[in-house]
N, C-alpha and C. Protein backbone atom coordinates (compact mmCIF):
# COMPACT_ATOMS: atom_id res chain seq x y z
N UNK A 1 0.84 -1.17 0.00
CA UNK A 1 0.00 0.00 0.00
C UNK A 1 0.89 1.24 0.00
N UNK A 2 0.60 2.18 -0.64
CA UNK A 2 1.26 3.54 -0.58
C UNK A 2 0.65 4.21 0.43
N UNK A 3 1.87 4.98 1.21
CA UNK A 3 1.80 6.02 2.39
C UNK A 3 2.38 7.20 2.00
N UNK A 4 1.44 8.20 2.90
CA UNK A 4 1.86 9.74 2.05
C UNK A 4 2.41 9.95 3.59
N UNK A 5 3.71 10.86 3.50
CA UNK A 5 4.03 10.96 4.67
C UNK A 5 3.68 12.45 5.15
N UNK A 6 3.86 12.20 6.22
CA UNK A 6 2.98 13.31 7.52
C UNK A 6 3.77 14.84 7.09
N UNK A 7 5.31 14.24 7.06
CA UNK A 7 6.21 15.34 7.36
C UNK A 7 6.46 16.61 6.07
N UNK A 8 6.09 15.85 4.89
CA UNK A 8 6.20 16.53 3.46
C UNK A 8 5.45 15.97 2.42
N UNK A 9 4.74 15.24 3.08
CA UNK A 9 3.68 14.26 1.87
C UNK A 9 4.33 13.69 0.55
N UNK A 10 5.22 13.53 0.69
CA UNK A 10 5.76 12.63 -0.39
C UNK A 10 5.07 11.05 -0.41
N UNK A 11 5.18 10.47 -1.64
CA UNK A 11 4.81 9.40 -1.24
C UNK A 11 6.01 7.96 -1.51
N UNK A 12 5.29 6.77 -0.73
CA UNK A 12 6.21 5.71 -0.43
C UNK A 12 5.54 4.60 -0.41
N UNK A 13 6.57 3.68 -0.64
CA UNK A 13 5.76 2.56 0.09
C UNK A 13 5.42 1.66 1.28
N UNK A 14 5.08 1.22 1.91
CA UNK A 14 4.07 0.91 3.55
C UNK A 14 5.51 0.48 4.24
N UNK A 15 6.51 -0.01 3.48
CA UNK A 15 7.70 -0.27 4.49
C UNK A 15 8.57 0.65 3.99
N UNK A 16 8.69 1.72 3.67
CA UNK A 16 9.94 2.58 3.20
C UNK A 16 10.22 3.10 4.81
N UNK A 17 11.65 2.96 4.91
CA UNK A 17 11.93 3.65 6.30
C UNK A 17 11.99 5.20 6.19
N UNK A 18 11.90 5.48 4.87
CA UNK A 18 11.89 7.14 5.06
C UNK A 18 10.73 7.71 5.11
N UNK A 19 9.53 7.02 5.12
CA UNK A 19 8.26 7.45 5.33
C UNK A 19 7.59 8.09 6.68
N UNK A 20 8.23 7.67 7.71
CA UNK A 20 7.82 8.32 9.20
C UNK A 20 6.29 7.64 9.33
N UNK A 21 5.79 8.70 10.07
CA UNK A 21 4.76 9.18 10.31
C UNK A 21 4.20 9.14 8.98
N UNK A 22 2.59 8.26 8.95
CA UNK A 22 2.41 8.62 7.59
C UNK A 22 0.31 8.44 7.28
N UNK A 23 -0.22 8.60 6.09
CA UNK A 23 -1.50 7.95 6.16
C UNK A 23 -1.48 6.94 5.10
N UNK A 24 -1.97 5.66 5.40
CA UNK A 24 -2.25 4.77 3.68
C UNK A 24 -3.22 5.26 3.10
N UNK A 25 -3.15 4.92 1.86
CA UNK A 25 -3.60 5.55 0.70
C UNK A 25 -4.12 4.66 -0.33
N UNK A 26 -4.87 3.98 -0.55
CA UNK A 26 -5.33 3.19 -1.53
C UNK A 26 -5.27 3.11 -3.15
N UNK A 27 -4.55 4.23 -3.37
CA UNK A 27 -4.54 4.50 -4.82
C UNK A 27 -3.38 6.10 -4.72
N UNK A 28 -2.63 5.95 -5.80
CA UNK A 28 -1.77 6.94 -5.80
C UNK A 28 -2.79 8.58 -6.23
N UNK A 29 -2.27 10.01 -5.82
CA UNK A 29 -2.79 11.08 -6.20
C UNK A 29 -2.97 11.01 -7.73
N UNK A 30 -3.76 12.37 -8.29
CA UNK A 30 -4.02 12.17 -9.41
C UNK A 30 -2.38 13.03 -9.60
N UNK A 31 -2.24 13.63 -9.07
CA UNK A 31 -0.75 14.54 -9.53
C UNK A 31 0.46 13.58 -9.97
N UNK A 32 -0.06 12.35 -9.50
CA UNK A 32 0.98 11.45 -10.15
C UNK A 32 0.88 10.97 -11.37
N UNK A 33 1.80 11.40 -12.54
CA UNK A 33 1.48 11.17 -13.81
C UNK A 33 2.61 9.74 -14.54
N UNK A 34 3.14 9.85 -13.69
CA UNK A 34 4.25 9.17 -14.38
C UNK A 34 5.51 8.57 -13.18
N UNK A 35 6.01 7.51 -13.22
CA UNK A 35 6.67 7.04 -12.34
C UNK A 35 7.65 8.07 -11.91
N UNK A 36 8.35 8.60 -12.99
CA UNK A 36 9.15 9.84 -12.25
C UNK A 36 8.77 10.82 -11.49
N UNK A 37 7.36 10.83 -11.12
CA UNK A 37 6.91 11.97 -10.04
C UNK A 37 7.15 10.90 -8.92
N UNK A 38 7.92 9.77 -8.61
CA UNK A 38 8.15 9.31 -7.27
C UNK A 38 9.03 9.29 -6.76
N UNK A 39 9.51 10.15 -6.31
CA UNK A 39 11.22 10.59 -6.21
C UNK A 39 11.90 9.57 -5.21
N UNK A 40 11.16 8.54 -4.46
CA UNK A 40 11.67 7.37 -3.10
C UNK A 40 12.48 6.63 -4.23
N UNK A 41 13.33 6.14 -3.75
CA UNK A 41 14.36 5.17 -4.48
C UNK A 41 13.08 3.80 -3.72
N UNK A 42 12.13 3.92 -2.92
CA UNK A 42 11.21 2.53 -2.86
C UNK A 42 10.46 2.08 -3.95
N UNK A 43 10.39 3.31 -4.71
CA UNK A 43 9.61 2.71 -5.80
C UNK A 43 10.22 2.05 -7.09
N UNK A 44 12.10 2.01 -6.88
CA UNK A 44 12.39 1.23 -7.79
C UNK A 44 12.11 0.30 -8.19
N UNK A 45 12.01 -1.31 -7.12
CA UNK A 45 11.39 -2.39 -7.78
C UNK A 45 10.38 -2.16 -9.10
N UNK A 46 9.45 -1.49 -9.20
CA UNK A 46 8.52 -1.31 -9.93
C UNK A 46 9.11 -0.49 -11.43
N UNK A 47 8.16 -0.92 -12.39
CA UNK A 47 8.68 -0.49 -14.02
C UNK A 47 7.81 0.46 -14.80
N UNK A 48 6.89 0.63 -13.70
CA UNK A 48 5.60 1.89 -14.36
C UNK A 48 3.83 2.06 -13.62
N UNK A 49 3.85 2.73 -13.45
CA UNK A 49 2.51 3.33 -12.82
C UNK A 49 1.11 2.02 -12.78
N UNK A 50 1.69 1.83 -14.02
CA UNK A 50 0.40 0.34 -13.99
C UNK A 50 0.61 -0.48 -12.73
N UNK A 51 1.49 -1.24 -12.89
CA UNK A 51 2.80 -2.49 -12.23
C UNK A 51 2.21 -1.67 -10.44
N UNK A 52 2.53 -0.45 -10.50
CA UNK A 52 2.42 -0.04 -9.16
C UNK A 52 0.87 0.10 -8.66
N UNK A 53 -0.20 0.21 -9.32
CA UNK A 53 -1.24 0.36 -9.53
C UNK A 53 -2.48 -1.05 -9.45
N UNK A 54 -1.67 -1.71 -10.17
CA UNK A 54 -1.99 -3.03 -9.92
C UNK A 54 -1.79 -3.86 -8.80
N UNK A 55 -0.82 -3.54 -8.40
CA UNK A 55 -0.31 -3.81 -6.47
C UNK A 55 -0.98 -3.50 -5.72
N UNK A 56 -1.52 -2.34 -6.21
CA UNK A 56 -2.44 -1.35 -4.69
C UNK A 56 -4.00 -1.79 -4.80
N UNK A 57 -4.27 -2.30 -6.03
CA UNK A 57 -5.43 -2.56 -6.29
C UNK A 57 -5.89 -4.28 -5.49
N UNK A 58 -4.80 -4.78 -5.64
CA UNK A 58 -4.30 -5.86 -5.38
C UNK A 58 -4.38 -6.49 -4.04
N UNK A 59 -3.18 -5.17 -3.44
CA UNK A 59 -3.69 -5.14 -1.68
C UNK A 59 -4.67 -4.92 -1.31
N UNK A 60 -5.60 -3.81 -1.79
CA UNK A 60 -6.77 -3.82 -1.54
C UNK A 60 -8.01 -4.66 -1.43
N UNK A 61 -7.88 -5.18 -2.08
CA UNK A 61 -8.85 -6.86 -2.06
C UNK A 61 -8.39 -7.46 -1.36
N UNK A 62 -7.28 -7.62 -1.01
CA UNK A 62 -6.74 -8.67 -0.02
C UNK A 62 -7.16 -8.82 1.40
N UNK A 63 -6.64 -7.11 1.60
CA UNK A 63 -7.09 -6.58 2.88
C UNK A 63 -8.90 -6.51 3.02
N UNK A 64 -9.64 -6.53 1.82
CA UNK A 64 -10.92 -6.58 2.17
C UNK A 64 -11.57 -7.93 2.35
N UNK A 65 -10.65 -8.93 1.57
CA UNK A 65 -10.73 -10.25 1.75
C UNK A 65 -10.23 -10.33 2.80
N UNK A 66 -9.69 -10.55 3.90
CA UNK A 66 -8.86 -10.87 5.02
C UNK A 66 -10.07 -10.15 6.03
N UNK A 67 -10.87 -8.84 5.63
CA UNK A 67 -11.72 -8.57 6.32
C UNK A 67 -12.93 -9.28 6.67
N UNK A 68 -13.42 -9.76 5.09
CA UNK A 68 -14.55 -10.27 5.31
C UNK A 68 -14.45 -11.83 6.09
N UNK A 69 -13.02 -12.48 5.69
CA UNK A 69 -13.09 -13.72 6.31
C UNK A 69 -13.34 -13.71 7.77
N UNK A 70 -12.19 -12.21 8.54
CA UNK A 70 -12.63 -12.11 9.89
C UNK A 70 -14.31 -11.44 10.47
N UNK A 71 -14.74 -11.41 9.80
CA UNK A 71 -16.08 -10.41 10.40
C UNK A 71 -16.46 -12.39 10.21
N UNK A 72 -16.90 -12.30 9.19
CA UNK A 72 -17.71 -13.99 8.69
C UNK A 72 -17.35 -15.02 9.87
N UNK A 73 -16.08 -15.03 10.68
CA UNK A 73 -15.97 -16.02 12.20
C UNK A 73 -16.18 -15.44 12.95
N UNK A 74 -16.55 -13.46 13.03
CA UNK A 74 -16.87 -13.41 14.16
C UNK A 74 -15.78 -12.91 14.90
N UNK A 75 -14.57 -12.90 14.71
CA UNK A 75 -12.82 -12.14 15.10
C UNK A 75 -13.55 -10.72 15.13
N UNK A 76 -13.84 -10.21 16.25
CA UNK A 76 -13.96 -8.79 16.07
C UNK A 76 -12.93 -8.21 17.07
N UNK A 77 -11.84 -8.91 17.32
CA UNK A 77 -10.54 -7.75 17.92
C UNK A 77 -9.89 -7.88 16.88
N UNK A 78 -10.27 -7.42 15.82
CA UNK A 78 -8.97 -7.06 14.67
C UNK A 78 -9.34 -7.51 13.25
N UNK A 79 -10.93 -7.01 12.91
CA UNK A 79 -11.40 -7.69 11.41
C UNK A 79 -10.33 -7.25 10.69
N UNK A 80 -9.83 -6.63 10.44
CA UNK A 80 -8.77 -6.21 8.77
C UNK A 80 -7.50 -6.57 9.25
């Protein structure tokens, strides 16, 4: 998941240690046009906005899947 950080809102990804303090973000800003508006050397692994896009879309189901399995038993210290 991408995190915008607190301190200058740059963005990163959920384990970048230079992120601090931060909020997740489910989908990158629209100001992001192009991989080179991501100035984190975290976003190297990745080869283009899709690739990164497709990840987040990705986690996102996961994490909503992982939700619904916990609500569905009933785990309510920690559905997501």
């Amino acid at each position: 998941m991408a995190t915008m950080s607190a301190d200058d809102f740059s963005i990163h990804t959920e384990d970048c240690p230079a992120v601090g303090d931060g909020m997740p973000l489910s989908d990158l800003p629209d100001e992001v046009t192009s991989i080179e508006d991501l100035d984190c050397e975290c976003w190297s692994e990745y080869d283009s906005l899709d690739e990164i896009s497709e990840h987040l879309v990705f986690l996102d189901t996961l994490g909503g899947l992982q939700w619904s399995r916990s609500h569905w038993r009933g785990d309510q210290k920690n559905p997501r």
